[in-house]
N, C-alpha and C. Protein backbone atom coordinates (compact mmCIF):
# COMPACT_ATOMS: atom_id res chain seq x y z
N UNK A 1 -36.16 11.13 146.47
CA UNK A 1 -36.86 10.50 147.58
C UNK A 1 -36.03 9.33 148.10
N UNK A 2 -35.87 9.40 149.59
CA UNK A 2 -34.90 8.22 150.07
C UNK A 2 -35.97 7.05 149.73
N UNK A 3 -34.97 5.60 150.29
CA UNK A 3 -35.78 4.64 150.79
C UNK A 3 -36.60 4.60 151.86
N UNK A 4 -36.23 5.23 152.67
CA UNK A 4 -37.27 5.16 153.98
C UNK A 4 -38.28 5.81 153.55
N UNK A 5 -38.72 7.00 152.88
CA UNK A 5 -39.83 7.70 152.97
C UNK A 5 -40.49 6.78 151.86
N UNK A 6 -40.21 6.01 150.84
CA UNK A 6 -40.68 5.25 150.24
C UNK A 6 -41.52 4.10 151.18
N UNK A 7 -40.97 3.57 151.73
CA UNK A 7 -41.77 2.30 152.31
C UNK A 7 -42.47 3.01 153.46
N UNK A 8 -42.13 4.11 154.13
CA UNK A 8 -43.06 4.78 154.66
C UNK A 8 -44.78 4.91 154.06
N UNK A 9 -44.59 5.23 152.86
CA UNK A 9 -45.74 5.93 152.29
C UNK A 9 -46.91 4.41 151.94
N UNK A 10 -46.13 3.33 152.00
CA UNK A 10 -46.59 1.84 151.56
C UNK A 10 -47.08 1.69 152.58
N UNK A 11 -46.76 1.95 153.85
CA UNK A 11 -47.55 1.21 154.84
C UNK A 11 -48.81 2.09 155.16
N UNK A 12 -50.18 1.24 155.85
CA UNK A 12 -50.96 2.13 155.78
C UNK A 12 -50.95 2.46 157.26
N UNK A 13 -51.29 3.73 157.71
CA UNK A 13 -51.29 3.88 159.21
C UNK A 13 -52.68 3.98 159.56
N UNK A 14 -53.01 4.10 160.78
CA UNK A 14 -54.49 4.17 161.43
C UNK A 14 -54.16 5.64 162.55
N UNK A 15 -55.03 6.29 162.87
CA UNK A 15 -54.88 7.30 163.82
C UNK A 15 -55.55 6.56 165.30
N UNK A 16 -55.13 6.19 166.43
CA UNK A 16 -55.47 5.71 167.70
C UNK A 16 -55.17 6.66 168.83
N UNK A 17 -56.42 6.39 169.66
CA UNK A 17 -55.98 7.32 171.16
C UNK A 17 -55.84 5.58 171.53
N UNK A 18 -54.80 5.45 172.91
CA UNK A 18 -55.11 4.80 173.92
C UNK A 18 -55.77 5.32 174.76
N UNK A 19 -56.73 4.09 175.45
CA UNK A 19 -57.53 3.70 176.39
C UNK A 19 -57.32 3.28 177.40
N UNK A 20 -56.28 2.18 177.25
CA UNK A 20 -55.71 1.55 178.54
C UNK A 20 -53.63 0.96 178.11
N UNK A 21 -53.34 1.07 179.27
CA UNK A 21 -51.71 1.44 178.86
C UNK A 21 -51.21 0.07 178.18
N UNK A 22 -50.74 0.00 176.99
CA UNK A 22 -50.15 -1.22 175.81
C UNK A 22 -48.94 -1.23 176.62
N UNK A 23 -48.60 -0.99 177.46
CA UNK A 23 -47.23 -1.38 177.92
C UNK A 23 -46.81 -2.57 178.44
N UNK A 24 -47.27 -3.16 179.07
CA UNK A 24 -47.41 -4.89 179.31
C UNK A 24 -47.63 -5.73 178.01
N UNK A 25 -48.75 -6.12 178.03
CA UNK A 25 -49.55 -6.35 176.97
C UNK A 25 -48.73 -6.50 175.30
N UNK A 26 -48.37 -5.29 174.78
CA UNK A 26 -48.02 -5.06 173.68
C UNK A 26 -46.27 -4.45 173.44
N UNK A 27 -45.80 -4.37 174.74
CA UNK A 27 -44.74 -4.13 174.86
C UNK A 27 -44.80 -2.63 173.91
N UNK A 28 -45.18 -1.37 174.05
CA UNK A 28 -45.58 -0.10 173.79
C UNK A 28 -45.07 0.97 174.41
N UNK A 29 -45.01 1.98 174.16
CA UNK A 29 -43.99 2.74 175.41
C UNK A 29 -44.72 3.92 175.39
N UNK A 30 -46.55 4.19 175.07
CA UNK A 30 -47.73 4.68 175.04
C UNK A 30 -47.96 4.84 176.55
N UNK A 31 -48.61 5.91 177.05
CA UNK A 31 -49.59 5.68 177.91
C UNK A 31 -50.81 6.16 177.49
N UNK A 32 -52.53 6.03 178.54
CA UNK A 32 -53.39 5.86 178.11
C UNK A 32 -53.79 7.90 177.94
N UNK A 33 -54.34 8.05 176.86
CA UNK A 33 -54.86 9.33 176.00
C UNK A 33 -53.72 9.69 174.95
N UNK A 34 -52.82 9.15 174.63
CA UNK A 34 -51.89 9.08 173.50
C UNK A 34 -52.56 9.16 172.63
N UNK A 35 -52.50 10.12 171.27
CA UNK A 35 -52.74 9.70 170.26
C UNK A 35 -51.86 9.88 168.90
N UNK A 36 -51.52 8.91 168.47
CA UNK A 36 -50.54 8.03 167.43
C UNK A 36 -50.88 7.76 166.31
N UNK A 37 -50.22 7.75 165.19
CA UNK A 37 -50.11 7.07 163.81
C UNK A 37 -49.39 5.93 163.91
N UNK A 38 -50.56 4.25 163.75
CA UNK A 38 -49.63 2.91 164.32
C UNK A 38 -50.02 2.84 162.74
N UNK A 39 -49.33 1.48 162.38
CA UNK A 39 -49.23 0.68 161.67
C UNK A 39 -50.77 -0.19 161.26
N UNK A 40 -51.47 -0.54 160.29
CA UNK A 40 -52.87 -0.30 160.46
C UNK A 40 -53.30 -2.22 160.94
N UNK A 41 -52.51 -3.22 160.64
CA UNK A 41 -52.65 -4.34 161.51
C UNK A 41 -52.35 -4.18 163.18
N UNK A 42 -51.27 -3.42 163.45
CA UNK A 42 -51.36 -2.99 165.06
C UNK A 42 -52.52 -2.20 165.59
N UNK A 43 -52.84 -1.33 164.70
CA UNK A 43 -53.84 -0.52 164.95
C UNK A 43 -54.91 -1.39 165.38
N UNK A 44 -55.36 -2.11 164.43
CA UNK A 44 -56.96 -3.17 164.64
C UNK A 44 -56.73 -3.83 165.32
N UNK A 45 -55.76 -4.53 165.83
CA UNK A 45 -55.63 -5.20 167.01
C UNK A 45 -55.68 -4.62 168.18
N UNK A 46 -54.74 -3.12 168.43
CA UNK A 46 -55.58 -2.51 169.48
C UNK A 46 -56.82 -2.17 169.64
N UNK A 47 -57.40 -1.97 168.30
CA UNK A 47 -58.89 -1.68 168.68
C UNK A 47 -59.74 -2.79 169.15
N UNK A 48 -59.50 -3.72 168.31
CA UNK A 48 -60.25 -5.48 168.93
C UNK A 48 -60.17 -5.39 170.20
N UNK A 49 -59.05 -5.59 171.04
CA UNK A 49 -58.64 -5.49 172.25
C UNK A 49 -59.03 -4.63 173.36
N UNK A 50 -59.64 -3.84 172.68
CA UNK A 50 -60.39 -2.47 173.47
C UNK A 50 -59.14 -1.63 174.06
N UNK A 51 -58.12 -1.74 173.64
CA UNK A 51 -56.49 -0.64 173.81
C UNK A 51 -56.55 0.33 173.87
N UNK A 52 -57.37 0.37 172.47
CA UNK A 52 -57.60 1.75 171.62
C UNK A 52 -58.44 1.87 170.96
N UNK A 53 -58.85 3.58 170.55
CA UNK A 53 -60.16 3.55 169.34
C UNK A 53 -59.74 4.53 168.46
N UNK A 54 -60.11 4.17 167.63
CA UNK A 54 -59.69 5.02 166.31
C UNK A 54 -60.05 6.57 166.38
N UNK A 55 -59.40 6.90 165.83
CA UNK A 55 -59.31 8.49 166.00
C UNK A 55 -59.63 9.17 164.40
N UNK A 56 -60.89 10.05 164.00
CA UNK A 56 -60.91 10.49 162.87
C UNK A 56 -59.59 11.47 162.47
């Protein structure tokens, strides 16, 4: 197993659609009905923000 897939597996991800385009805002290169595996502190911040909503 490399290093990358190691610290891969450490971070936790969140599943998100966008809502409205993170491209300003969050500097994102998303537009809105994307749906992504972010990083799970980016994640909740898009969701706070109403960005995005979690995706089961």
């Amino acid at each position: 197993m490399s290093d990358n897939s190691i610290k891969e597996e450490k971070i936790k991800k969140i599943k998100v659609k966008f809502l409205l385009s993170p491209t300003g805002l969050f500097k994102l290169s998303y537009n809105i009905g994307n749906i992504v595996d972010l990083p799970e502190s980016l994640a909740l911040e898009l969701i706070e923000t109403k960005y995005a909503e979690k995706v089961e």
